[in-house]
N, C-alpha and C. Protein backbone atom coordinates (compact mmCIF):
# COMPACT_ATOMS: atom_id res chain seq x y z
N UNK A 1 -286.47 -109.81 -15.73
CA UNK A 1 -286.59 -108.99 -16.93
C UNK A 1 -285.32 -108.15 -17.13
N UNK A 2 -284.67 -107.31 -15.89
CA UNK A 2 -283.26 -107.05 -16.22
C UNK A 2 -282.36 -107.70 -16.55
N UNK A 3 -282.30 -108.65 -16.25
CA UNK A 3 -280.87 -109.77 -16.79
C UNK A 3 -281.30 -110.04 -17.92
N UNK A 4 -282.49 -110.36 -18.87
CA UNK A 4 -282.53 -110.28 -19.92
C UNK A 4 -282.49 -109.31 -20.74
N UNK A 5 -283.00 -108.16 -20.52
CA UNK A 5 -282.19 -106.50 -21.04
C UNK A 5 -280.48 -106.49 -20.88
N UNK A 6 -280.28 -106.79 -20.23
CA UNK A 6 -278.64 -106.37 -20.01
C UNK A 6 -278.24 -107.36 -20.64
N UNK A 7 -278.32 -109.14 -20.78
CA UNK A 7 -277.55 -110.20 -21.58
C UNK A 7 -278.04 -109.62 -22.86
N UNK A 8 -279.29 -109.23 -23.38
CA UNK A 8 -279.90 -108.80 -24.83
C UNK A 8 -278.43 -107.03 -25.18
N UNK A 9 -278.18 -106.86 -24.02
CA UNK A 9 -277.32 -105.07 -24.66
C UNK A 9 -275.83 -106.05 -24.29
N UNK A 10 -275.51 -106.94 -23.73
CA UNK A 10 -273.80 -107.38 -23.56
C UNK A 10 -274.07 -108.36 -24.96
N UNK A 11 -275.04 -109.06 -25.36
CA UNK A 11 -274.74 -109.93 -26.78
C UNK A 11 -274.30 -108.64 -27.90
N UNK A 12 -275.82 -107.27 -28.27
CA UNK A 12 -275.31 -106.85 -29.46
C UNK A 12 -273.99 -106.10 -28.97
N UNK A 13 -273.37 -105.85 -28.09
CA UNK A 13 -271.98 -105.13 -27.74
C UNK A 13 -270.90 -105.98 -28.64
N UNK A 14 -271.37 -107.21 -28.20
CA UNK A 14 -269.90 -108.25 -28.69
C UNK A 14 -270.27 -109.06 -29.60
N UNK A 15 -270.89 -108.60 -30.56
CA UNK A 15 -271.31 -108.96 -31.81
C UNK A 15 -270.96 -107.42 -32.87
N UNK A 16 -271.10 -106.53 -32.32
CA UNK A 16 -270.74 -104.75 -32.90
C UNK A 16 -269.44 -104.72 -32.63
N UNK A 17 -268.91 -105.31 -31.48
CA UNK A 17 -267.35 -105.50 -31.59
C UNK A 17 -266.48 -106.17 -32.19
N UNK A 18 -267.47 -107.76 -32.17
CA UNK A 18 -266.14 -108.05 -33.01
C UNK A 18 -266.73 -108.06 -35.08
N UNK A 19 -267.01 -107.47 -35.44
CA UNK A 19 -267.94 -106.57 -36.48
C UNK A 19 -266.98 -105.97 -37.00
N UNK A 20 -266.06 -105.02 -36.19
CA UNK A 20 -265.69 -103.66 -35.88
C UNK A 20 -263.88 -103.96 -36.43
N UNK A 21 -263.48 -104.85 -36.23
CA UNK A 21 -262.21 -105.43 -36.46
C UNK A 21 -262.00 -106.21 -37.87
N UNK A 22 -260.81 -105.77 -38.53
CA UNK A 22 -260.66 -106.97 -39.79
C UNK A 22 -259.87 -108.36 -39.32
N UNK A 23 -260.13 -108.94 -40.05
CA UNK A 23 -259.75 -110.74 -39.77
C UNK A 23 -258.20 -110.37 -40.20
N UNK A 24 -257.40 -109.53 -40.73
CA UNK A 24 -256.20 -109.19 -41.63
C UNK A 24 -256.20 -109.62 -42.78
N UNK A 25 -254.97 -109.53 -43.04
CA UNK A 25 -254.84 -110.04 -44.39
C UNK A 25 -254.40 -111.40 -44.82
N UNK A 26 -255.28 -112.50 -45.28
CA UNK A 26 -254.39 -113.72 -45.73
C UNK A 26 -253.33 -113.70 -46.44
N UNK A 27 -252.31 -114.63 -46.06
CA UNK A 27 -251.21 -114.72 -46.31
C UNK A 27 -251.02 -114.97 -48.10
N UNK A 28 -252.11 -114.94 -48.84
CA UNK A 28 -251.77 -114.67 -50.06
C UNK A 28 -252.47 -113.90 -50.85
N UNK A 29 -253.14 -112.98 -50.13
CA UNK A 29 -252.98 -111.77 -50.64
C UNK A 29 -251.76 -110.27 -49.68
N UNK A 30 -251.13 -110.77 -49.17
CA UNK A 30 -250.21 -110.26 -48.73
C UNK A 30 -249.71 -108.64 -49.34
N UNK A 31 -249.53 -109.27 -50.89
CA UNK A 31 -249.40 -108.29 -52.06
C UNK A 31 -250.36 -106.90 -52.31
N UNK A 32 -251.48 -107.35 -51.22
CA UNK A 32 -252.31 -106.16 -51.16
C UNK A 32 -251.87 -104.95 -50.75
N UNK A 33 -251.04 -105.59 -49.46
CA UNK A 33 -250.79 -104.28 -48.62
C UNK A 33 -249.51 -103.17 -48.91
N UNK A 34 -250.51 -102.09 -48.83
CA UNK A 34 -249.10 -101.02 -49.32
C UNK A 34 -250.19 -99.72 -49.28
N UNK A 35 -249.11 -98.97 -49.72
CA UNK A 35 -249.78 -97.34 -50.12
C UNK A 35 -249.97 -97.16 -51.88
N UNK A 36 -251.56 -97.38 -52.28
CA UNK A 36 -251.28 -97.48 -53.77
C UNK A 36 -251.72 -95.98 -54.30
N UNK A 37 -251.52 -95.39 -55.27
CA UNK A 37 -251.80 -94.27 -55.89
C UNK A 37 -252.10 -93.93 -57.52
N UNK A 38 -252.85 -93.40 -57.27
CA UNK A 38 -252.99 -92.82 -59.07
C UNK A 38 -253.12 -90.93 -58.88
N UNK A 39 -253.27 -90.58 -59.99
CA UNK A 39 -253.86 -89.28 -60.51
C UNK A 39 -254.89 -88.66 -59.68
N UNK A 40 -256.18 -90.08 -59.20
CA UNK A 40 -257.30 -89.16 -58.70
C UNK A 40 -257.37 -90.36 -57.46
N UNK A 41 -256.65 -91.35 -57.30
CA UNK A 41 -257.29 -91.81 -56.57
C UNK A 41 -256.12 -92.44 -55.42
N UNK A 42 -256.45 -92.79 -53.89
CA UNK A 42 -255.19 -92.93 -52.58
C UNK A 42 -256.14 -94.31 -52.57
N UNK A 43 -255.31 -95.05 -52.03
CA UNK A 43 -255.55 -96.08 -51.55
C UNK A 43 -254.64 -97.23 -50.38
N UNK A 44 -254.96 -97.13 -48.93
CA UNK A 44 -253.58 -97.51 -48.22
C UNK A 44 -254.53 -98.80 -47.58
N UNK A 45 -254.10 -99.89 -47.70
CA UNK A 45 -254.22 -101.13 -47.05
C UNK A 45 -253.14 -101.62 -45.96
N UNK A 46 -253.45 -101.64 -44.95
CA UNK A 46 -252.25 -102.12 -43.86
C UNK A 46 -252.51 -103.78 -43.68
N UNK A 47 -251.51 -104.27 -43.20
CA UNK A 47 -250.91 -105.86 -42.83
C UNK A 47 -252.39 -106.19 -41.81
N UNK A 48 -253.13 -105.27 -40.53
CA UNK A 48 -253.79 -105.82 -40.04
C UNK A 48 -255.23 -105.24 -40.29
N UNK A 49 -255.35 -105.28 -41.68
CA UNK A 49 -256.67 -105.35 -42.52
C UNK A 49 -257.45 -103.85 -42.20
N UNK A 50 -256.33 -102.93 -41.93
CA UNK A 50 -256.99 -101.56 -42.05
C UNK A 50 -257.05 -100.94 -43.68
N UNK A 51 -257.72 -100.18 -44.28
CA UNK A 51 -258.06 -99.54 -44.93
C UNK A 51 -258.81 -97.96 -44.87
N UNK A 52 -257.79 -97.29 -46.26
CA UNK A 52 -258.12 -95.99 -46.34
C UNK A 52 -258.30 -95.85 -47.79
N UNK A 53 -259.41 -95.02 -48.63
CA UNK A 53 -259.36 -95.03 -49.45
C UNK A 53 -259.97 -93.74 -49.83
N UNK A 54 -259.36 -93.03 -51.06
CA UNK A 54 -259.65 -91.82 -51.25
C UNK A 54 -259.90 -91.59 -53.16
N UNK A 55 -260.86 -91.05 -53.49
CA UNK A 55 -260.96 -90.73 -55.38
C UNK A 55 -261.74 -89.37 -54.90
N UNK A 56 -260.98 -88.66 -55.51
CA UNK A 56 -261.52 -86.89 -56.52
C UNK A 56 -261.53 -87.35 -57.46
N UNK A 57 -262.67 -87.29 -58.27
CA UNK A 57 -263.33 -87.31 -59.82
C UNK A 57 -264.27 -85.84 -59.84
N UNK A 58 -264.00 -85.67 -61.13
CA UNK A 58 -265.20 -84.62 -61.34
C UNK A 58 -265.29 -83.48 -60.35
N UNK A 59 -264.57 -83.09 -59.92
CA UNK A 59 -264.92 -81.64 -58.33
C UNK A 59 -265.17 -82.67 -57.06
N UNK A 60 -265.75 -84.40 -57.06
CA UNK A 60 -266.24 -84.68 -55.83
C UNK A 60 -265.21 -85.27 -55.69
N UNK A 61 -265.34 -85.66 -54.13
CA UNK A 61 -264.45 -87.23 -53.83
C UNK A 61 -265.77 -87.69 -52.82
N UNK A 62 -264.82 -89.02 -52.74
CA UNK A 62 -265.52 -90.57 -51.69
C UNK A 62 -263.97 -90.72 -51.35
N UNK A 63 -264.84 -90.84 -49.86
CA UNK A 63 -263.53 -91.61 -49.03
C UNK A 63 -264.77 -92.72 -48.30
N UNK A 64 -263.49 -93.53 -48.00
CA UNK A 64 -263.95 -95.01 -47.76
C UNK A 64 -262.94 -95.08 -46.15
N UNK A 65 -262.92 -95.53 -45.35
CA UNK A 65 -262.04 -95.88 -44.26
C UNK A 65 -262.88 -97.29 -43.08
N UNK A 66 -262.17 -98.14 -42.88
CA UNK A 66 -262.29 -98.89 -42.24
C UNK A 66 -261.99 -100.42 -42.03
N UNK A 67 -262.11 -101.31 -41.75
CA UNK A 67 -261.82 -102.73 -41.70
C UNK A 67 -262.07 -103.22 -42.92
N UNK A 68 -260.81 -104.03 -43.69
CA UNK A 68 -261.06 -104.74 -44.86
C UNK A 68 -262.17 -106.15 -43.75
N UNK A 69 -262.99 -106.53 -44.33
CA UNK A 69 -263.83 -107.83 -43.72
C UNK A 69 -263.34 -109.29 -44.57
N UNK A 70 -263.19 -108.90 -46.23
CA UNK A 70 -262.87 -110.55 -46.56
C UNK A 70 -262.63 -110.17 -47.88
N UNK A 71 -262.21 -111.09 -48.88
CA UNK A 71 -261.42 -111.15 -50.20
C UNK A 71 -262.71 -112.26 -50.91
N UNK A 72 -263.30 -111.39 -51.93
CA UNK A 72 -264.03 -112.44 -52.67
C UNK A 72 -263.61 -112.64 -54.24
N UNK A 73 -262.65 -113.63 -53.96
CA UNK A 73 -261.18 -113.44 -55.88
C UNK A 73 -260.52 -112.26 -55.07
N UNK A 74 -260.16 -111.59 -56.34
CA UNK A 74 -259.60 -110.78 -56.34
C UNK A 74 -260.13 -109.39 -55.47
N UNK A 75 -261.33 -109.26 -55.52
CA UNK A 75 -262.28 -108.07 -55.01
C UNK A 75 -262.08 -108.12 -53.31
N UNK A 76 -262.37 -106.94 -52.47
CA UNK A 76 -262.34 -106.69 -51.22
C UNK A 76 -263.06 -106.21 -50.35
N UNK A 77 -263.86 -106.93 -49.44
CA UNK A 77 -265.06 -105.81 -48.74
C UNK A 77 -264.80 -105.17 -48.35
N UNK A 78 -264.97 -104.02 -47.60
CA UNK A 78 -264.69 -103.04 -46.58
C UNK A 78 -265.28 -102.52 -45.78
N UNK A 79 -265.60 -102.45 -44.59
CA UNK A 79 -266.85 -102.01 -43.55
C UNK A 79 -266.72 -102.36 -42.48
N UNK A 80 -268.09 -102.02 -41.70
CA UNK A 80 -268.21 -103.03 -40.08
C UNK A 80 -270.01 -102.19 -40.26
N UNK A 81 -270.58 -102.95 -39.47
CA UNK A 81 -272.18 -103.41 -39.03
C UNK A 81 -273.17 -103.54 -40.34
N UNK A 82 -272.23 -104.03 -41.04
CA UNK A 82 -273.63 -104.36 -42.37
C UNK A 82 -273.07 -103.40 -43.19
N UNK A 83 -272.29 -101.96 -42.98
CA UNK A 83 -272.57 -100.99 -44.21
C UNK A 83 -271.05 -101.00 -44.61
N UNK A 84 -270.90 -101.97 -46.07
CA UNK A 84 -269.75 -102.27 -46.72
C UNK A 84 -269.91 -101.37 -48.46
N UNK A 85 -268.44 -101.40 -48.58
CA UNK A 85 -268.28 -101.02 -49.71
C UNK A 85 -267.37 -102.58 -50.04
N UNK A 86 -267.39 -102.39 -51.71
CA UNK A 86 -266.91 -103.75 -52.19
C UNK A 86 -265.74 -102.83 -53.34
N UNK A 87 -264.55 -103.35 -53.42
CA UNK A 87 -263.82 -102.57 -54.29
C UNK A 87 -263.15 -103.83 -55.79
N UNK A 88 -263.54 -103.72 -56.43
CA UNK A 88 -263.90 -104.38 -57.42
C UNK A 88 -261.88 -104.22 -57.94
N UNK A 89 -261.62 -105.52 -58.17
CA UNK A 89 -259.68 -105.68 -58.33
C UNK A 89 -259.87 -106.12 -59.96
N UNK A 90 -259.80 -105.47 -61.24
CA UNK A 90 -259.57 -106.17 -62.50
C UNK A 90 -258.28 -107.08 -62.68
N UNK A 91 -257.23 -105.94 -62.39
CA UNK A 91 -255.95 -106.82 -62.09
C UNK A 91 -255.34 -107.19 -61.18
N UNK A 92 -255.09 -108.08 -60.55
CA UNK A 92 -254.82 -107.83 -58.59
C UNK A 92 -252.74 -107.58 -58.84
N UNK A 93 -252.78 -107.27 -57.65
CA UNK A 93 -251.51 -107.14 -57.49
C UNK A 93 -249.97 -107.62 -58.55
N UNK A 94 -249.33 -107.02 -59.10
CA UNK A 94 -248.50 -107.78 -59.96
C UNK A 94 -247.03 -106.69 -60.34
N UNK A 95 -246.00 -106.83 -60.55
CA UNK A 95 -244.87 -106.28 -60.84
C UNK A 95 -244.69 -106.51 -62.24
N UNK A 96 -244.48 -104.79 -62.74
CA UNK A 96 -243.75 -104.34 -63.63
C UNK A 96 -242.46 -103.86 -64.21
N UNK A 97 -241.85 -104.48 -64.68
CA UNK A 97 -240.54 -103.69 -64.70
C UNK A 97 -240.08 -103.23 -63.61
N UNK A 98 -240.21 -103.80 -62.26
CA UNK A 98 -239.92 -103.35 -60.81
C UNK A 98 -240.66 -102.46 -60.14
N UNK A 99 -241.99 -102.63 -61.01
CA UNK A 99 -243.30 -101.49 -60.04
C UNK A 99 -244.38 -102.24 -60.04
N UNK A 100 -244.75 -102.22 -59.02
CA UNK A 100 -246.27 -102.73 -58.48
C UNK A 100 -247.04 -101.96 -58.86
N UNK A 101 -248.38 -102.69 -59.50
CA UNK A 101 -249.52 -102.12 -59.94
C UNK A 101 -250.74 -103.17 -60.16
N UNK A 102 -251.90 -102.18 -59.72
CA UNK A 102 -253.29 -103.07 -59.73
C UNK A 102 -254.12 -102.20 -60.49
N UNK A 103 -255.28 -102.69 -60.39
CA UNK A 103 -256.20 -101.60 -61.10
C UNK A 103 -257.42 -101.83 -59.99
N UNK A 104 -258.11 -100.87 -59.65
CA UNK A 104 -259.08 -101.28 -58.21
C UNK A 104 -260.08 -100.42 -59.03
N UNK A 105 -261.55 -100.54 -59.32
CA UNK A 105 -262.43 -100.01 -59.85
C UNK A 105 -262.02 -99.25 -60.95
N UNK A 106 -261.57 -99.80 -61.75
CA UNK A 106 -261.35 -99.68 -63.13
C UNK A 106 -260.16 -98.27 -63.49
N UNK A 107 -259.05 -98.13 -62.48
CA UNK A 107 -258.32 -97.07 -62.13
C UNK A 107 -256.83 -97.89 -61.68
N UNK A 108 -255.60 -97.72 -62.49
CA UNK A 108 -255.06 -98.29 -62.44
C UNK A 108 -253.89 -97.42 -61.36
N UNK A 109 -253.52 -98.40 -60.04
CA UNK A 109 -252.65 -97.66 -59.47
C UNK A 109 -251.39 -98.02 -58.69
N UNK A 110 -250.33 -97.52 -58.46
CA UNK A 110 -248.88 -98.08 -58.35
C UNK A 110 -248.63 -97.79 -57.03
N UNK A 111 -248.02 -99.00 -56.41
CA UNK A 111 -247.58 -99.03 -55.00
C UNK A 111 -246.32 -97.99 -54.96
N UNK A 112 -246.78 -97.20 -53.44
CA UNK A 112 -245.42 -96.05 -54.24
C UNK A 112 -245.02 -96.40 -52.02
N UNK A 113 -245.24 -97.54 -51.70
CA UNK A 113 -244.86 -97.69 -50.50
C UNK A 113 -245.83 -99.08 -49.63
N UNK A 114 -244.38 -99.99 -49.12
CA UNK A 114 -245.27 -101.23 -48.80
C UNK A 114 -245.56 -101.13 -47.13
């Protein structure tokens, strides 16, 4: 009965671990990663699928922080053990006149560092 308690607590360990980690970033969305910004809202994606994300609206903010998990189109999960946020991309990544800009939940914002 102990070896089945302890293999039952070493499975959910290494199933919560590897949960816990992002897969990175595929090589074509590459263009993701950077430090993006607007008015109300931070947004920093790193090369090995970390994420930080920050909006003040209205007096509140939401911050978001943790493992990007996967790219569905343009859109991006974000989480580990089931509790994800999904950040919705209208325009994904693209250059302007020599400035990067996306729009991520309907908030349009400019890479001000890759």
């Amino acid at each position: 009965m102990k070896n089945h308690i302890l293999l039952l607590l070493i499975s959910m360990f290494l199933i919560t671990a590897c949960n816990l980690k992002s897969p990175g970033i595929p090589s074509d969305k590459m263009n993701y990663v950077g430090r993006w910004k607007s008015l109300s809202m931070e947004l920093v994606i790193t090369k090995d699928g970390s994420v930080q994300y920050e909006r003040i609206e209205g007096g509140t903010s939401k911050s978001v922080s943790g493992p990007l998990q996967k790219f569905i189109g343009n859109d991006f999960e974000v989480g580990a053990l089931g509790i994800t946020t999904t950040f919705k991309v209208t325009n994904p990544p693209h250059e302007e006149e020599g400035v990067w800009k996306m729009t991520v939940d309907g908030e349009e914002l400019k890479r001000v560092e890759e």
